[in-house]
Each structure stands twice: as structure tokens, then as C-alpha cells.
N, C-alpha and C. Protein backbone atom coordinates (compact mmCIF):
# COMPACT_ATOMS: atom_id res chain seq x y z
N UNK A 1 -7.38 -8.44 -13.90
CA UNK A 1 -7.28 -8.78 -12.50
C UNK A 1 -8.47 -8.17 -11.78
N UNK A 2 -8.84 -9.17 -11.02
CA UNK A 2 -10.23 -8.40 -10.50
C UNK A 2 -9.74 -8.57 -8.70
N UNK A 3 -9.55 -6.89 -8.58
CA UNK A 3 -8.88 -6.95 -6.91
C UNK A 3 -9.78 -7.12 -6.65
N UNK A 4 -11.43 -6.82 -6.28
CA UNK A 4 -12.31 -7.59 -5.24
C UNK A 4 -11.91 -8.57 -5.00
N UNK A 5 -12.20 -9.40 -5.94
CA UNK A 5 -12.14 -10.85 -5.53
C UNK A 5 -10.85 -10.96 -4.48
N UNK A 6 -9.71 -10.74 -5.35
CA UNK A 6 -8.27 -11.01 -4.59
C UNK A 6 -8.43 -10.84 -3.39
N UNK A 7 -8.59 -9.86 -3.12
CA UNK A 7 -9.01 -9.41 -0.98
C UNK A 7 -10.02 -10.25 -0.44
N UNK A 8 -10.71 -9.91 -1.28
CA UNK A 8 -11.96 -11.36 -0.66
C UNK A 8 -11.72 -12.75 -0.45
N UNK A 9 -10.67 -13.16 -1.28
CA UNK A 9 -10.30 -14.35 -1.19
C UNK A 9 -9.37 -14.79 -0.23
N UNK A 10 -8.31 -13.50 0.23
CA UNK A 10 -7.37 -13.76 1.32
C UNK A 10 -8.17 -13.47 2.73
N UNK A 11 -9.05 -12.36 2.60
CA UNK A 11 -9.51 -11.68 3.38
C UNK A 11 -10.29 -13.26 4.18
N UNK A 12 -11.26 -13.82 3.64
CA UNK A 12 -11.81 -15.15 3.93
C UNK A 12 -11.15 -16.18 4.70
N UNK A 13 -9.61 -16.18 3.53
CA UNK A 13 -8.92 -17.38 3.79
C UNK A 13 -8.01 -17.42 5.59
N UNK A 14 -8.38 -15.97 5.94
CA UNK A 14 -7.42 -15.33 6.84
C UNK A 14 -5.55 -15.18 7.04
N UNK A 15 -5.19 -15.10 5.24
CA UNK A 15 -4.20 -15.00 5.16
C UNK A 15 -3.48 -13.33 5.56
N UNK A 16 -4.52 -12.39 5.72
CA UNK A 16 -4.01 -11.15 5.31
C UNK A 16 -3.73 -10.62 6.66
N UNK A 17 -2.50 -9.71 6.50
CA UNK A 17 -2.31 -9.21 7.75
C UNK A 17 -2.95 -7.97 7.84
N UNK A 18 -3.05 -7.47 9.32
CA UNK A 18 -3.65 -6.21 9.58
C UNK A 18 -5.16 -5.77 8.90
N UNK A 19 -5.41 -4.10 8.41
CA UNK A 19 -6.61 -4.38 8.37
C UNK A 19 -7.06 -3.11 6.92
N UNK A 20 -7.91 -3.00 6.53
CA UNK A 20 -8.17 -2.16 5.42
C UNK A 20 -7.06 -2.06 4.61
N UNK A 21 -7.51 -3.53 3.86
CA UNK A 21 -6.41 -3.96 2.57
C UNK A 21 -6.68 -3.47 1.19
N UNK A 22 -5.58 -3.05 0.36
CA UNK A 22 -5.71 -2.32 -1.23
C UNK A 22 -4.83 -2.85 -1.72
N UNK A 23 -5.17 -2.67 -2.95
CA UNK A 23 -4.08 -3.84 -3.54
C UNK A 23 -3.05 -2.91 -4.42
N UNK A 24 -1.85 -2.57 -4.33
CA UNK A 24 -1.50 -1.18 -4.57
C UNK A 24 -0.14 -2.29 -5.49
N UNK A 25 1.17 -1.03 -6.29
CA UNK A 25 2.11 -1.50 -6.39
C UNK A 25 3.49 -0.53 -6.16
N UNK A 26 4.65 -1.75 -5.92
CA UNK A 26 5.70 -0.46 -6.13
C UNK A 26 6.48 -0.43 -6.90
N UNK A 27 7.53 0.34 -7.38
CA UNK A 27 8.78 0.80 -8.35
C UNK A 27 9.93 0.41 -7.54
N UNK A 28 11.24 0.65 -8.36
CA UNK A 28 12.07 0.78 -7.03
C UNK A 28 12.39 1.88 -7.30
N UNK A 29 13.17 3.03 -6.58
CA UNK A 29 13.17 4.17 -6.56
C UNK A 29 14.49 4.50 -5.95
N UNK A 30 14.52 5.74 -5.33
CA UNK A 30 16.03 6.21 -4.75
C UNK A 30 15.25 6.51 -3.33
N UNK A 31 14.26 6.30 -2.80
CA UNK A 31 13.82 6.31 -1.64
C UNK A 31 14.42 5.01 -0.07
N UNK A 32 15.42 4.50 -0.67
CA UNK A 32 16.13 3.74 -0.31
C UNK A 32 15.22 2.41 1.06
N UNK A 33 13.59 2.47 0.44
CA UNK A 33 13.07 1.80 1.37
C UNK A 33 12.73 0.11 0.37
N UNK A 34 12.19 0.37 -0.49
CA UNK A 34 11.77 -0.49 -1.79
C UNK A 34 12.89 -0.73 -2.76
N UNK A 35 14.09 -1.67 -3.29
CA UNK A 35 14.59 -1.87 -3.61
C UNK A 35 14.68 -2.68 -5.07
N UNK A 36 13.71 -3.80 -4.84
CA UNK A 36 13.09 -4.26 -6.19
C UNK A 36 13.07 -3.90 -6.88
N UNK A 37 12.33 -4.41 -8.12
CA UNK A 37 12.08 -4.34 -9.35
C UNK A 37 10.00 -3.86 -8.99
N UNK A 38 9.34 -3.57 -10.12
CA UNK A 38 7.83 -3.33 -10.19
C UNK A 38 7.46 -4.37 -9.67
N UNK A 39 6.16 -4.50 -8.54
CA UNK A 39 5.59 -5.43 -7.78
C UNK A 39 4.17 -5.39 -7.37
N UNK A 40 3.20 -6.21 -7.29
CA UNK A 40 1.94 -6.35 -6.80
C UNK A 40 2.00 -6.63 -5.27
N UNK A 41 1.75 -5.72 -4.47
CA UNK A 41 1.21 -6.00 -3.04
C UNK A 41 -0.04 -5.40 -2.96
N UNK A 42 -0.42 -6.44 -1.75
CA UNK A 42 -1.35 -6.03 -0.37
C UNK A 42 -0.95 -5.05 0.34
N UNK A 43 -1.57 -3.89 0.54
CA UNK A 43 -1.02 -2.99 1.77
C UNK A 43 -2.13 -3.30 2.44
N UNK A 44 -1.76 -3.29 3.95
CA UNK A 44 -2.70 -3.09 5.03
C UNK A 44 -1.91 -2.39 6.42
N UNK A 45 -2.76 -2.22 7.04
CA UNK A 45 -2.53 -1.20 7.91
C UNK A 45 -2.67 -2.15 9.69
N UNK A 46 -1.71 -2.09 10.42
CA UNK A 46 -1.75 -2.60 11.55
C UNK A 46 -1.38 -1.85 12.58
N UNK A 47 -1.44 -2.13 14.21
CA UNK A 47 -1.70 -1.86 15.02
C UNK A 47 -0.30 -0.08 15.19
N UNK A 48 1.23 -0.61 14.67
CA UNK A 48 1.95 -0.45 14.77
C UNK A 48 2.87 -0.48 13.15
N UNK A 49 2.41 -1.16 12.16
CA UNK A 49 3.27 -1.32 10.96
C UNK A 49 2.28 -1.09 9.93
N UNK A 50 2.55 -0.68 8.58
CA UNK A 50 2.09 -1.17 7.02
C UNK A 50 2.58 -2.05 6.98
N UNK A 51 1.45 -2.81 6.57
CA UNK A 51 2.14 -4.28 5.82
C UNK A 51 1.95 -4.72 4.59
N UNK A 52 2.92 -5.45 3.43
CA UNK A 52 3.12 -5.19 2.31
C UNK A 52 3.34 -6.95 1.87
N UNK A 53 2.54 -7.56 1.61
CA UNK A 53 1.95 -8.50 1.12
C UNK A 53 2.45 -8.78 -0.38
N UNK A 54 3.40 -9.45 -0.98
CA UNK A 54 3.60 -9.36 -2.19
C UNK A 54 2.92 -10.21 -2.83
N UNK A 55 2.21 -10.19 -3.95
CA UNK A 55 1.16 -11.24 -4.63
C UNK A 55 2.28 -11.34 -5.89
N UNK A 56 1.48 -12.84 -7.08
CA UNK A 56 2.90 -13.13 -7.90
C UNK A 56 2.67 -12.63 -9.26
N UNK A 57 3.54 -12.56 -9.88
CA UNK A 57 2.91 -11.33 -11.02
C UNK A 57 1.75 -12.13 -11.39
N UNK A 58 1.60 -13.40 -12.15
CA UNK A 58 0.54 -14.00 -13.31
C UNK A 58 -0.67 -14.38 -12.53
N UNK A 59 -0.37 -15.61 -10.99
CA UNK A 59 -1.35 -16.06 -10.59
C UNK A 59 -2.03 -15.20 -9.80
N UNK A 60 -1.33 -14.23 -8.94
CA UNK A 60 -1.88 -13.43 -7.77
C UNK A 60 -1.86 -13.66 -6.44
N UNK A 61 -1.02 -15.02 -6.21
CA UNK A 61 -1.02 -15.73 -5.22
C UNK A 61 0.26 -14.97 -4.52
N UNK A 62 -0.12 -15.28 -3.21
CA UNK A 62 1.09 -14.42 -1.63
C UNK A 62 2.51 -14.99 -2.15
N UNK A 63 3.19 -14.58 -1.85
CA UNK A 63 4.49 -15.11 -1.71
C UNK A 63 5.24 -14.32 -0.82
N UNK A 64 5.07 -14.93 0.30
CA UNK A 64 5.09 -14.90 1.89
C UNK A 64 6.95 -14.41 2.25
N UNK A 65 7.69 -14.93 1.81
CA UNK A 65 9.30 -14.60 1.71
C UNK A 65 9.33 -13.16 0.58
N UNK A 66 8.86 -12.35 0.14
CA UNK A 66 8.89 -11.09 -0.24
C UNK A 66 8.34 -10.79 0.46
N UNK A 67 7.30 -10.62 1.35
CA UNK A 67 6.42 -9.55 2.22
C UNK A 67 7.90 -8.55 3.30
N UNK A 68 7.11 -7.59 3.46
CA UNK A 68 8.24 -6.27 4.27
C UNK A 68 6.79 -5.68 4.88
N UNK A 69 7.48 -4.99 5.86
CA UNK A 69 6.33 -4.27 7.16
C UNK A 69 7.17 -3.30 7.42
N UNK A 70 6.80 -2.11 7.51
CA UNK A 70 7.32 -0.42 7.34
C UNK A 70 6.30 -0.11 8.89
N UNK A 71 7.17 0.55 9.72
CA UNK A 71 6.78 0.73 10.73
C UNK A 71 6.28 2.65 10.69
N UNK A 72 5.12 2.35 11.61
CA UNK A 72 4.49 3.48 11.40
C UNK A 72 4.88 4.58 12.15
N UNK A 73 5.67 4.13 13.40
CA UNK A 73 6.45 6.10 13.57
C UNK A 73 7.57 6.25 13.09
N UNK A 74 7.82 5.42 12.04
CA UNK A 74 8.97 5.89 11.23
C UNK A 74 8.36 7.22 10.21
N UNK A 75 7.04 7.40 9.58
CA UNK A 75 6.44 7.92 8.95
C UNK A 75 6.00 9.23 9.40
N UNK A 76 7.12 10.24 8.80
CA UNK A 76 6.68 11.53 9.26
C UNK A 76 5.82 12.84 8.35
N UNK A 77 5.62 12.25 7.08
CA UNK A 77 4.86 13.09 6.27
C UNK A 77 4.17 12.56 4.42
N UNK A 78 3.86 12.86 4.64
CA UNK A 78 2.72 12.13 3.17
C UNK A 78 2.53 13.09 1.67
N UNK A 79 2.61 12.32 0.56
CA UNK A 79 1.77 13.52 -0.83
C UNK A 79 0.99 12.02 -1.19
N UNK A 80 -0.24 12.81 -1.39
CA UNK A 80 -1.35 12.24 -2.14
C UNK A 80 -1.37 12.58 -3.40
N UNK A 81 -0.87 12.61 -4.68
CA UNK A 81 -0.92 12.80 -6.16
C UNK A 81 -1.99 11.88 -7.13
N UNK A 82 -2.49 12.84 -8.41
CA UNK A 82 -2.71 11.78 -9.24
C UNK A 82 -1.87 11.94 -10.52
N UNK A 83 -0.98 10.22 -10.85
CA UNK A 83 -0.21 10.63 -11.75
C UNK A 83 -0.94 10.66 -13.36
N UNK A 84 -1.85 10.11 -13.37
CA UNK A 84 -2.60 9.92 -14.86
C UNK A 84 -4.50 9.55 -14.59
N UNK A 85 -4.93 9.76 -15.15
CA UNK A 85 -6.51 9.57 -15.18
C UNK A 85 -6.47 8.04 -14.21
N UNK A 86 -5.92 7.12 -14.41
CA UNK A 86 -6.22 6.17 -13.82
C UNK A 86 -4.87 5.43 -12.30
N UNK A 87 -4.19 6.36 -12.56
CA UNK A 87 -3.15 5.73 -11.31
C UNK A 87 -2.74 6.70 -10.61
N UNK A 88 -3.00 6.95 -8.89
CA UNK A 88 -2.67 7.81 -7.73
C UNK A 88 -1.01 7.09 -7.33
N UNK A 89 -0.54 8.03 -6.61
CA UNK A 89 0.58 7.89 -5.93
C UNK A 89 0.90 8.31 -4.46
N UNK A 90 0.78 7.30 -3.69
CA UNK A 90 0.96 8.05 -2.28
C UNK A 90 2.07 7.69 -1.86
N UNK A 91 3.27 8.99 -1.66
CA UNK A 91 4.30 8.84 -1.08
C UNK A 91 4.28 9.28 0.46
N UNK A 92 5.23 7.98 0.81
CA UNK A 92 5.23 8.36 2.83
C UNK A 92 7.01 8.54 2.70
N UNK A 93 6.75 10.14 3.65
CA UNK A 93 8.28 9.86 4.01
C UNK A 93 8.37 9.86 5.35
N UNK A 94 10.02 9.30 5.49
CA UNK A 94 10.23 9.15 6.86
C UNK A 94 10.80 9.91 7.82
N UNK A 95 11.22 9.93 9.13
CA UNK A 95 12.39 10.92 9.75
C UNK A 95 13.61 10.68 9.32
N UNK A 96 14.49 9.77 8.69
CA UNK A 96 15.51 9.23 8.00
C UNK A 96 15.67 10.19 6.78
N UNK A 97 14.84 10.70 6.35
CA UNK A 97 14.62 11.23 4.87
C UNK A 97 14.58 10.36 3.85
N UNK A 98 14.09 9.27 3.71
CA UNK A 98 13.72 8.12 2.60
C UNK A 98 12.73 8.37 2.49
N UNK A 99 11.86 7.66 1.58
CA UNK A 99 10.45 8.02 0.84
C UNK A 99 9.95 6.81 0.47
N UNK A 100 8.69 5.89 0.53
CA UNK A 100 8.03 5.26 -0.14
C UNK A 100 7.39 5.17 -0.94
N UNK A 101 7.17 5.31 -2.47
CA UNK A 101 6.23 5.72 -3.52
C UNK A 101 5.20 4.16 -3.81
N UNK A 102 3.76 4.33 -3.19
CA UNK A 102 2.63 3.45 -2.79
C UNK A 102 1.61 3.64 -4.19
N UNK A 103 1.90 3.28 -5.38
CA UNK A 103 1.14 3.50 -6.38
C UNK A 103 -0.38 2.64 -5.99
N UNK A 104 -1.53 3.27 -6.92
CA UNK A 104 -2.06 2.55 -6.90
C UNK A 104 -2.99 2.73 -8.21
N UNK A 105 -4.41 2.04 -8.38
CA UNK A 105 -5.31 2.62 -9.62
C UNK A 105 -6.31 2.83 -9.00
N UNK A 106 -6.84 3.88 -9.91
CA UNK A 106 -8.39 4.39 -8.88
C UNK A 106 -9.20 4.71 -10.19
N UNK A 107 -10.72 5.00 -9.70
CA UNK A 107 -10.93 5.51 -10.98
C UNK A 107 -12.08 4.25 -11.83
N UNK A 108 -12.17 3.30 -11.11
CA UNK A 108 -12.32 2.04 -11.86
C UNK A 108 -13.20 1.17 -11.07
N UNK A 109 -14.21 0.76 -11.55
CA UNK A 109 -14.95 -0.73 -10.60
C UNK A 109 -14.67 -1.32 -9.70
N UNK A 110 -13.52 -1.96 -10.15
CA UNK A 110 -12.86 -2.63 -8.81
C UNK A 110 -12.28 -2.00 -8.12
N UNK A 111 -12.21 -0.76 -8.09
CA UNK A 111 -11.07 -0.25 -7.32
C UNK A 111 -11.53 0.82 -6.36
N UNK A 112 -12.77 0.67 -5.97
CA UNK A 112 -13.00 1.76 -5.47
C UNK A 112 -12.69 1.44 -3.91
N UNK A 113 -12.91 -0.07 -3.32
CA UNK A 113 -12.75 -0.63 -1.98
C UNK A 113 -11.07 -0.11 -1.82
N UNK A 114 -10.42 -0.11 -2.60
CA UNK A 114 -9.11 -0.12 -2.56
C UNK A 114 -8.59 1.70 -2.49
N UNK A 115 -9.11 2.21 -3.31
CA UNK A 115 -9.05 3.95 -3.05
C UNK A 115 -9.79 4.31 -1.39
N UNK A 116 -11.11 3.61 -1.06
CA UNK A 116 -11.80 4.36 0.69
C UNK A 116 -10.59 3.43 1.39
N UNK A 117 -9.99 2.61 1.59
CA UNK A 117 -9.72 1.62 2.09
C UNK A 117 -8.14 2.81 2.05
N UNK A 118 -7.66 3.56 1.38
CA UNK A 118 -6.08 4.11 1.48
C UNK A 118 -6.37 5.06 2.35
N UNK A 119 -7.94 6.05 1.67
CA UNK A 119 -8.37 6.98 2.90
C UNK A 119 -8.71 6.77 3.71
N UNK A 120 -8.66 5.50 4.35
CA UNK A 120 -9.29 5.30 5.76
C UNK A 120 -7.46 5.33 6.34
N UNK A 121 -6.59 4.56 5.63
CA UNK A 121 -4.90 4.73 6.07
C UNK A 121 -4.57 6.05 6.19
N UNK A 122 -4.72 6.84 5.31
CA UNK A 122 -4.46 8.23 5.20
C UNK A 122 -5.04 8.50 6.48
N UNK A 123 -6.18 9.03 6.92
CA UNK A 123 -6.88 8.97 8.11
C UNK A 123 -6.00 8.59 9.41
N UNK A 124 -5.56 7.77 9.22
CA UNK A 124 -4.99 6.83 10.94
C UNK A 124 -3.67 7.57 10.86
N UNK A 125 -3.07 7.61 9.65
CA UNK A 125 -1.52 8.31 9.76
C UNK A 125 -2.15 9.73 10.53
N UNK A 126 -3.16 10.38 9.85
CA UNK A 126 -3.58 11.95 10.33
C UNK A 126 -3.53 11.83 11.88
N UNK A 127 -4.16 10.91 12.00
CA UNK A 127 -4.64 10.88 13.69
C UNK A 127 -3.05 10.79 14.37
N UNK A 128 -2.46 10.39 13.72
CA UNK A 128 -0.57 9.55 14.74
C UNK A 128 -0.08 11.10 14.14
N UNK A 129 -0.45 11.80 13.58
CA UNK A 129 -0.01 13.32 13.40
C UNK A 129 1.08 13.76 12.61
N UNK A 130 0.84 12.58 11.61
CA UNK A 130 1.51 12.74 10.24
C UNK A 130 1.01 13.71 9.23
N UNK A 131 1.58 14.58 8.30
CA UNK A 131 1.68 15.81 8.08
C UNK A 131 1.26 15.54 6.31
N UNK A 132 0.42 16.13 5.96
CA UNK A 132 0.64 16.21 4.49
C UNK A 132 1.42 17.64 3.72
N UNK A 133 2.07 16.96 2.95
CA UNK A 133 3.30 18.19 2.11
C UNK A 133 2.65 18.12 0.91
């Protein structure tokens, strides 16, 4: 899978919401926000929400009825981890006490737009005075 392209291609098409898009995935977890099964999204970052873009496992294409948008003063604190040489984990938690686990891969060619592109998110949460643990 070559994420340049993928962003470039929505990014063009003006399908994508919000703005400094990575192409990340999630688990489902006991964080009671992500419920699914393992998934390919778009994260991007908007005025007021993350937005979570689900692409389809084989082709890569949107599939617009899975997308979810996580609102951003719900988000009261952050871990930046790396779980293995090639895949980071950024968990957001909330004031609720739920958790989002925001995998992604770094480390790699394509992936570097997608690693400045989380630190520029990381960044905007800092500024709204979200806390790293």
C-alpha cells in the first residue's frame, strides 16, 4: 500500500475531511470508543473534531457509512509510544475515562507525511491544553 498516493488521491479528489491527514489504524479495545474489529482509516484533524475516514481493507477506497468523528474537548490527555521498530501508538484519553488507541507505521518511505502530519495533531491538541501522560 503506498499511503502517499492514497492521500493524494483523496486529498485532490476533495473527498477528505478536515486537515493534516495520516493514514493510521484501529483495534477494538476496552476503551469503549472503537468497537470494531482491525481497520484502515484516514485521521484528520478539524476545526472542532478528529475525523476517522474508514478506507476498505483490499481496494483502499472510503466507505463513507463507517466514518466516526471524536470530538476534540472530549480529549483530555495523550501517550505517544513505540510499539515495535515499525508501528507507534497514540492513545487519546478522554474526561469520561475511555481511551482511543490511534496506531500507526512510521519508520518507512511512505510514511513519513503521515508521522509530521500526527505531530502537527499532537501540536494542536498541546495548544487546546491537552496533557501528555
Amino acid at each position: 500500500m503506498n499511503r502517499k498516493q492514497i492521500i493524494l488521491e483523496y486529498r485532490t479528489s476533495g473527498l477528505l475531511k478536515g486537515h493534516r491527514p495520516s493514514i493510521v489504524f484501529l483495534k477494538q479495545n476496552r476503551g469503549q470508543i472503537y468497537k470494531e474489529g482491525t481497520a484502515d482509516f484516514i485521521m484528520s484533524i478539524g476545526k472542532e473534531n478528529l475525523h476517522f475516514q474508514r478506507l476498505s481493507f483490499f481496494m483502499k477506497r472510503l466507505v463513507p457509512n463507517k466514518d466516526f468523528s471524536f470530538s476534540l474537548s472530549r480529549i483530555k490527555s495523550y501517550n505517544l509510544r513505540q510499539i515495535n521498530l515499525a508501528v507507534k501508538c497514540l492513545t487519546l484519553y478522554t474526561v469520561e475515562k475511555f481511551y482511543l488507541e490511534v496506531y500507526f507505521y512510521a519508520n518507512t518511505r511512505d510514511t513519513y507525511e503521515s508521522e509530521m502530519n500526527i505531530a502537527s495533531v499532537i501540536k494542536i491538541l498541546e495548544e487546546r491544553g491537552v496533557k501528555e501522560v
